[in-house]
Every structure is written in structure tokens, then in C-alpha cells.
C-alpha atoms as a PDB file:
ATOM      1  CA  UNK A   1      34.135  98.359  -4.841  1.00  0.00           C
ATOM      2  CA  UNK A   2      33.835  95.838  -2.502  1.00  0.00           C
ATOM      3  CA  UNK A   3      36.535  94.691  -0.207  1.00  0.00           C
ATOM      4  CA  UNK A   4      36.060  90.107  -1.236  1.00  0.00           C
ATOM      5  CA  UNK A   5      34.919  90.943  -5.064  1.00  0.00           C
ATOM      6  CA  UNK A   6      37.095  92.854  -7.107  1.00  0.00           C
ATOM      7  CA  UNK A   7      37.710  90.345  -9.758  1.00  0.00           C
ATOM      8  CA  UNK A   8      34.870  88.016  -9.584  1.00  0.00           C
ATOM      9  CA  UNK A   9      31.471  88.320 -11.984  1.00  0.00           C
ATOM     10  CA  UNK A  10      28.770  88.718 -10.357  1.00  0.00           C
ATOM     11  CA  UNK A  11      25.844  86.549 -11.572  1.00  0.00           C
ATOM     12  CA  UNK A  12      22.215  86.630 -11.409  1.00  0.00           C
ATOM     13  CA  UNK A  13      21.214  83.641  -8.898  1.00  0.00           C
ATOM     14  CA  UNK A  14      18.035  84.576  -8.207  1.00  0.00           C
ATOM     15  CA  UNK A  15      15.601  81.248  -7.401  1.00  0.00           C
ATOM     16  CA  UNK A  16      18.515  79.499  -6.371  1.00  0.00           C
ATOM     17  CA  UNK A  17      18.982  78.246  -3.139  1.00  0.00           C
ATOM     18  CA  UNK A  18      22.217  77.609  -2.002  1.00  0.00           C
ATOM     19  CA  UNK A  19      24.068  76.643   1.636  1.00  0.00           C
ATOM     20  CA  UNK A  20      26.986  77.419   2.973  1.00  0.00           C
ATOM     21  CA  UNK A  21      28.564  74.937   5.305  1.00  0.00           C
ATOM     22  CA  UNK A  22      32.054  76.075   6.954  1.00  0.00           C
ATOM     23  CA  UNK A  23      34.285  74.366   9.100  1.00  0.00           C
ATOM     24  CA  UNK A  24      34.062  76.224  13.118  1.00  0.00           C
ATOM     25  CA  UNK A  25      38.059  74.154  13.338  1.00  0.00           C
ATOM     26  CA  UNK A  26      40.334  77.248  12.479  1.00  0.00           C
ATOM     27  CA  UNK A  27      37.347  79.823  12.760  1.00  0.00           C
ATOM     28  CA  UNK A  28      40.231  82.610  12.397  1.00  0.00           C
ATOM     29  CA  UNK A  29      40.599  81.409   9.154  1.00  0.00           C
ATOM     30  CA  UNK A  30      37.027  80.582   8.186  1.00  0.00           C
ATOM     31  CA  UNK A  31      35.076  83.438   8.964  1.00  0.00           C
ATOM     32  CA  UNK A  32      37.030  85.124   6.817  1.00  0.00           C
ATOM     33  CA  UNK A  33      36.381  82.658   4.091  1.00  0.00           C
ATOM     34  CA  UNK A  34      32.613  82.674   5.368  1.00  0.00           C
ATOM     35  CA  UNK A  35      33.066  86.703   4.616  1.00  0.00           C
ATOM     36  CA  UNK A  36      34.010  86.578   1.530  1.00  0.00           C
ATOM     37  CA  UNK A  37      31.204  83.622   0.624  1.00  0.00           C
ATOM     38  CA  UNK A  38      28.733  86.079   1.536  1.00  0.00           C
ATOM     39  CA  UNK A  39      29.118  89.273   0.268  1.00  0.00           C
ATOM     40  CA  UNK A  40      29.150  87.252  -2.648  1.00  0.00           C
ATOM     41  CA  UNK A  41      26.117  85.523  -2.336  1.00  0.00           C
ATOM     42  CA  UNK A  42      24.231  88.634  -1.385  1.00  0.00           C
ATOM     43  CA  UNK A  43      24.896  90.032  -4.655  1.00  0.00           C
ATOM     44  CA  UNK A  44      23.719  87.283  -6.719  1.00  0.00           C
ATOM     45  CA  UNK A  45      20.085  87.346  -6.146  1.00  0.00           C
ATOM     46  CA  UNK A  46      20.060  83.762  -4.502  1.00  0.00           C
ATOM     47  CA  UNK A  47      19.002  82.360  -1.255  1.00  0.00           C
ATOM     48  CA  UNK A  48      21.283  80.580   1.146  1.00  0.00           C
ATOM     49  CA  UNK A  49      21.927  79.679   4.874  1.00  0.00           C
ATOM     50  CA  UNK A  50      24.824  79.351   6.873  1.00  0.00           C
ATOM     51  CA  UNK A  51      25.573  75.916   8.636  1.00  0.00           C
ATOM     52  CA  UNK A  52      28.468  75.453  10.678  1.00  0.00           C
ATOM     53  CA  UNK A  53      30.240  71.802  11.284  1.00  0.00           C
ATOM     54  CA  UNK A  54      33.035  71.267  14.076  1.00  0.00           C
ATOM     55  CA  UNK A  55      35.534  70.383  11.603  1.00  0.00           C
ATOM     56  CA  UNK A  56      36.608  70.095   7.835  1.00  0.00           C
ATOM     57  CA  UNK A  57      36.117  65.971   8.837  1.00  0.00           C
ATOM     58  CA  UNK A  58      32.286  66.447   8.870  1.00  0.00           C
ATOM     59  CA  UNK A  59      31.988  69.152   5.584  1.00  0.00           C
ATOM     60  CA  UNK A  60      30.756  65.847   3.330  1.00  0.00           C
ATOM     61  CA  UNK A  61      28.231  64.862   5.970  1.00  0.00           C
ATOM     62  CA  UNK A  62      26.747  67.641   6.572  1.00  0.00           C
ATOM     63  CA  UNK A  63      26.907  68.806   2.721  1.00  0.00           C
ATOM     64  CA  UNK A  64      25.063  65.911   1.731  1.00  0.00           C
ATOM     65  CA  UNK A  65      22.137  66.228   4.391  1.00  0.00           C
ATOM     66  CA  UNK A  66      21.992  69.389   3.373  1.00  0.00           C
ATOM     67  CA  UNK A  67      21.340  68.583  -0.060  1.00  0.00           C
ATOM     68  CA  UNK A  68      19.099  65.557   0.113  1.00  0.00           C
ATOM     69  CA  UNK A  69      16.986  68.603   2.135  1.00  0.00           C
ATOM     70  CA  UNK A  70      15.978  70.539  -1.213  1.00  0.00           C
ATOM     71  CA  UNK A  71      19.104  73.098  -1.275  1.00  0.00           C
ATOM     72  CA  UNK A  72      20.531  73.500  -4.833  1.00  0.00           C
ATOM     73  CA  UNK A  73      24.406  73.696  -4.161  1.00  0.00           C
ATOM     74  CA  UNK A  74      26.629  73.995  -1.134  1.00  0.00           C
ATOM     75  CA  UNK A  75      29.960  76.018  -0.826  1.00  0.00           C
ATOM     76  CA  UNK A  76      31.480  74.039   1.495  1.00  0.00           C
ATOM     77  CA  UNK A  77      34.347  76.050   3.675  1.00  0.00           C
ATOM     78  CA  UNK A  78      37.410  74.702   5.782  1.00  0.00           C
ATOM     79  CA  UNK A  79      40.762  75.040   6.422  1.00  0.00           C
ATOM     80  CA  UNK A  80      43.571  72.059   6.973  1.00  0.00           C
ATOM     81  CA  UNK A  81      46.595  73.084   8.088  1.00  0.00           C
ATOM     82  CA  UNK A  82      50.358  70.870   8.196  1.00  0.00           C
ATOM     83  CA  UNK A  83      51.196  69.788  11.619  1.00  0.00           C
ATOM     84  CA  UNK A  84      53.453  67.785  13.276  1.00  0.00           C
ATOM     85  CA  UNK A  85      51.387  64.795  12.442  1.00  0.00           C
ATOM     86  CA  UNK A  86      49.992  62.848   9.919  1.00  0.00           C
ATOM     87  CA  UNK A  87      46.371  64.078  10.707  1.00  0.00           C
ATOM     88  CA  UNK A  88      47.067  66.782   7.984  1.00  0.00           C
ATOM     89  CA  UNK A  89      47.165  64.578   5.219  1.00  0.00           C
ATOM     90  CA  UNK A  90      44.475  62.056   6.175  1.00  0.00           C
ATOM     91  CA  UNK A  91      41.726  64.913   7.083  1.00  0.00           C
ATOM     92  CA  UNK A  92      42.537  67.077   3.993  1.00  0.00           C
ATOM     93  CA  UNK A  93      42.310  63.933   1.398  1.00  0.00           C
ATOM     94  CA  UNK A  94      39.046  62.350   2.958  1.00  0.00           C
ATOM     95  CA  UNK A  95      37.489  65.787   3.288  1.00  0.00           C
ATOM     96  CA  UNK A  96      38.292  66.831  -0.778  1.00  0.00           C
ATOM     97  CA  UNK A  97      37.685  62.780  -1.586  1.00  0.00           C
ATOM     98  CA  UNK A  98      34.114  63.364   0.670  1.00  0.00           C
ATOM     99  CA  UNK A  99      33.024  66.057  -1.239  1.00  0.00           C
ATOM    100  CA  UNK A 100      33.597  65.004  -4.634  1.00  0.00           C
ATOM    101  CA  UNK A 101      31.490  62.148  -3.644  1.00  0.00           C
ATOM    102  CA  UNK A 102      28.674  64.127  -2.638  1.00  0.00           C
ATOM    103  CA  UNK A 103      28.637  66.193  -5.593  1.00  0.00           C
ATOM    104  CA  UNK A 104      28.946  63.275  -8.373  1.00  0.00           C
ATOM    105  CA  UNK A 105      25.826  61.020  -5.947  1.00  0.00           C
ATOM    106  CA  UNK A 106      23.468  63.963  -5.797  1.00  0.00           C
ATOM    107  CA  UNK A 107      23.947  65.664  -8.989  1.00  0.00           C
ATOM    108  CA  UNK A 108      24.672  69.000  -7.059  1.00  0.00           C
ATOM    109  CA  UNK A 109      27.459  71.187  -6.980  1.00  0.00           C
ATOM    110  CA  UNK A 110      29.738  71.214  -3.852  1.00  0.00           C
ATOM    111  CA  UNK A 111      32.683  73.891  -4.570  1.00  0.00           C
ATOM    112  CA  UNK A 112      35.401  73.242  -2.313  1.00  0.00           C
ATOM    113  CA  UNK A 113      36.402  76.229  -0.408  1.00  0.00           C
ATOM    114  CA  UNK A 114      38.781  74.109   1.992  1.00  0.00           C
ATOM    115  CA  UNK A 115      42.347  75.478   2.084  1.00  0.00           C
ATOM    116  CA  UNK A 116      44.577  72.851   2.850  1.00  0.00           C
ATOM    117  CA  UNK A 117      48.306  74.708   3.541  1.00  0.00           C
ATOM    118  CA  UNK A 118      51.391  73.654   4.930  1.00  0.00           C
ATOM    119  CA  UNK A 119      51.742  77.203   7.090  1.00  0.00           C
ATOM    120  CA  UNK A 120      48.790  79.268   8.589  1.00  0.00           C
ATOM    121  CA  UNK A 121      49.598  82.532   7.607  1.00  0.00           C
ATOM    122  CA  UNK A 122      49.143  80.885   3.781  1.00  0.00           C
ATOM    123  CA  UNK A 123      45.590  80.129   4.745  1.00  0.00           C
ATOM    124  CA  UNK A 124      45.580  83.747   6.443  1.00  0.00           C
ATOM    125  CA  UNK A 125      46.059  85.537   3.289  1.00  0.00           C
ATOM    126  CA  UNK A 126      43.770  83.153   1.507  1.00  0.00           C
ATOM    127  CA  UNK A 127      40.636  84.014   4.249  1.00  0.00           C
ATOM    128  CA  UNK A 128      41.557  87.856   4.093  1.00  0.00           C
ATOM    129  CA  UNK A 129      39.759  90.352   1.644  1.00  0.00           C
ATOM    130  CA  UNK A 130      40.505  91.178  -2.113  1.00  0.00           C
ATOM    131  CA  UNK A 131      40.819  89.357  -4.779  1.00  0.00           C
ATOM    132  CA  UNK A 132      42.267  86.327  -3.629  1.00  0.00           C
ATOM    133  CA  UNK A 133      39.741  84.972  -1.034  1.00  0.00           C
ATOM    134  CA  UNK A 134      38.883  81.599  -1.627  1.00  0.00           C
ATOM    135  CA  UNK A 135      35.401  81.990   0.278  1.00  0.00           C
ATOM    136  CA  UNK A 136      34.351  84.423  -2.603  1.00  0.00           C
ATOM    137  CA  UNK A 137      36.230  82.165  -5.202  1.00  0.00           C
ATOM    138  CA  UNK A 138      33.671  78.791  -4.145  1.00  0.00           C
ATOM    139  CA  UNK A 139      30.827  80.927  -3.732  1.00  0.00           C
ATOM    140  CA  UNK A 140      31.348  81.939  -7.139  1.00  0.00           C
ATOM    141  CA  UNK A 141      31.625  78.648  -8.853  1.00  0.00           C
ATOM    142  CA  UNK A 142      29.070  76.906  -6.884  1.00  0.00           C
ATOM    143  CA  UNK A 143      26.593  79.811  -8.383  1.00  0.00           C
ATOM    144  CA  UNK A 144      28.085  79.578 -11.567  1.00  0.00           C
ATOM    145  CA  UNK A 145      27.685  75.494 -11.722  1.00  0.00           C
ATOM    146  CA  UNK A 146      24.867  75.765 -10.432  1.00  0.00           C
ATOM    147  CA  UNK A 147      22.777  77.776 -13.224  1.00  0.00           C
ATOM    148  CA  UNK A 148      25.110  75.739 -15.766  1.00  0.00           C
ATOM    149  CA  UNK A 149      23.388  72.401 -14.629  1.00  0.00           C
ATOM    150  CA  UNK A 150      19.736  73.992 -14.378  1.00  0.00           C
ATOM    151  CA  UNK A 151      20.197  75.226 -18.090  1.00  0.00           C
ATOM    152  CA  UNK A 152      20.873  71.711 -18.895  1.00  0.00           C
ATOM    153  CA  UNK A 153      17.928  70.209 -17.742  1.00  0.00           C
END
């Protein structure tokens, strides 16, 4: 069994090209959400690449250039944690407003994999292995939303 996948279905992706974009801001948390993104997409079948951006800020950006370049979905990856601040609330809301965006203009699924916590070590589990890793969890639905939308068409 594998250590991100124990509860997830694994899907036949193949002639699907996805991305992966993730967040280098909190890399302790999202290379374990990278991880888990992964080892799912290597069982699928599909094609992807891994992008990085500095921050969860720039996810949307990127996502969409990386779309309008030909990929078929994106599993976008970041984590927003509380702070003393308002930053928090401001970077969290534009990045999950930014991505819906991109999504509904291009047609193409964008699964949010940002975890947006009050306390790190809730983002910590999150990133970890097993069942509850929310890298494996986006990788998943942008694969599954994505074969949903090409048997539409």
C-alpha cells in the first residue's frame, strides 16, 4: 500500500496532461503536499510537470499561464497560515477567489490544494502521508474533473 493513497481511487489518466504548481512559501508544508500529488499522479497514467511559484499569492498566475500553454488541468498547491496580521486573510481569499477564476475563464480544472489553517502543525498533518493528505486529495479531483469534462465534449 502506498504511504499518500490508501483511500483514494486510482483512475486511468492516461493522455492527460496535467501540472502541478505549488507554493515554495512554507516548503515544509508543501513538499509534502507536492508528495502526496505525485505518487498520485504517477499512478494514473497521465503526464504532468512540476512548477514552483514563490508564494500561494502567485498560484492563479502562474495556473493560468500554464493553462493557456496546452496543459489540461492544474493541481495547484499552497499553504496559508494565521499570523499576527491580517495578511492571512487577504492572501488566502484572493488566492481561492484567483483560482476559481481561472478555472471558470479557461474551462479547465484547477483543484485547490491550498491549506489555509489557523496553526501550522494543522497544515503539518494535512502535508504528511496517509489518508488525509490534501496533495493526493487535489491531485485526485483535478484527474477526476478532468476526464469528467473530456467525456462531455
Amino acid at each position: 500500500m502506498s504511504d499518500y493513497l490508501p483511500s483514494l481511487e486510482i483512475r486511468d489518466a492516461t493522455g492527460l496532461n496535467l501540472a502541478v504548481v505549488r507554493s515554495r512559501y512554507n516548503d515544509h508544508i508543501t513538499s509534502g503536499l507536492t508528495a502526496g500529488a505525485i505518487e498520485y499522479l504517477d499512478k494514473t497514467g497521465a503526464t504532468y510537470r512540476v512548477y514552483e511559484a514563490p508564494g500561494t499569492f502567485e498560484l492563479p498566475l502562474v495556473s493560468r499561464q500554464v493553462l493557456d500553454s496546452g496543459y489540461d488541468g492544474v493541481v495547484a498547491l499552497g499553504a496559508v497560515v494565521d499570523g499576527e496580521t491580517d495578511h492571512y486573510e487577504h492572501v488566502a481569499h484572493r488566492a481561492s477567489e484567483g483560482l476559481m477564476r481561472v478555472m471558470l475563464d479557461t474551462g479547465k480544472p484547477v483543484a485547490f490544494g491550498v491549506l489555509t489553517v489557523r496553526q501550522e502543525k494543522h497544515a503539518m498533518v494535512r502535508s504528511e502521508p496517509g489518508s488525509g493528505n490534501k496533495g493526493a486529495e487535489a491531485a485526485a479531483a483535478v484527474v477526476e474533473t478532468a476526464l469528467l469534462l473530456r467525456s462531455l465534449a
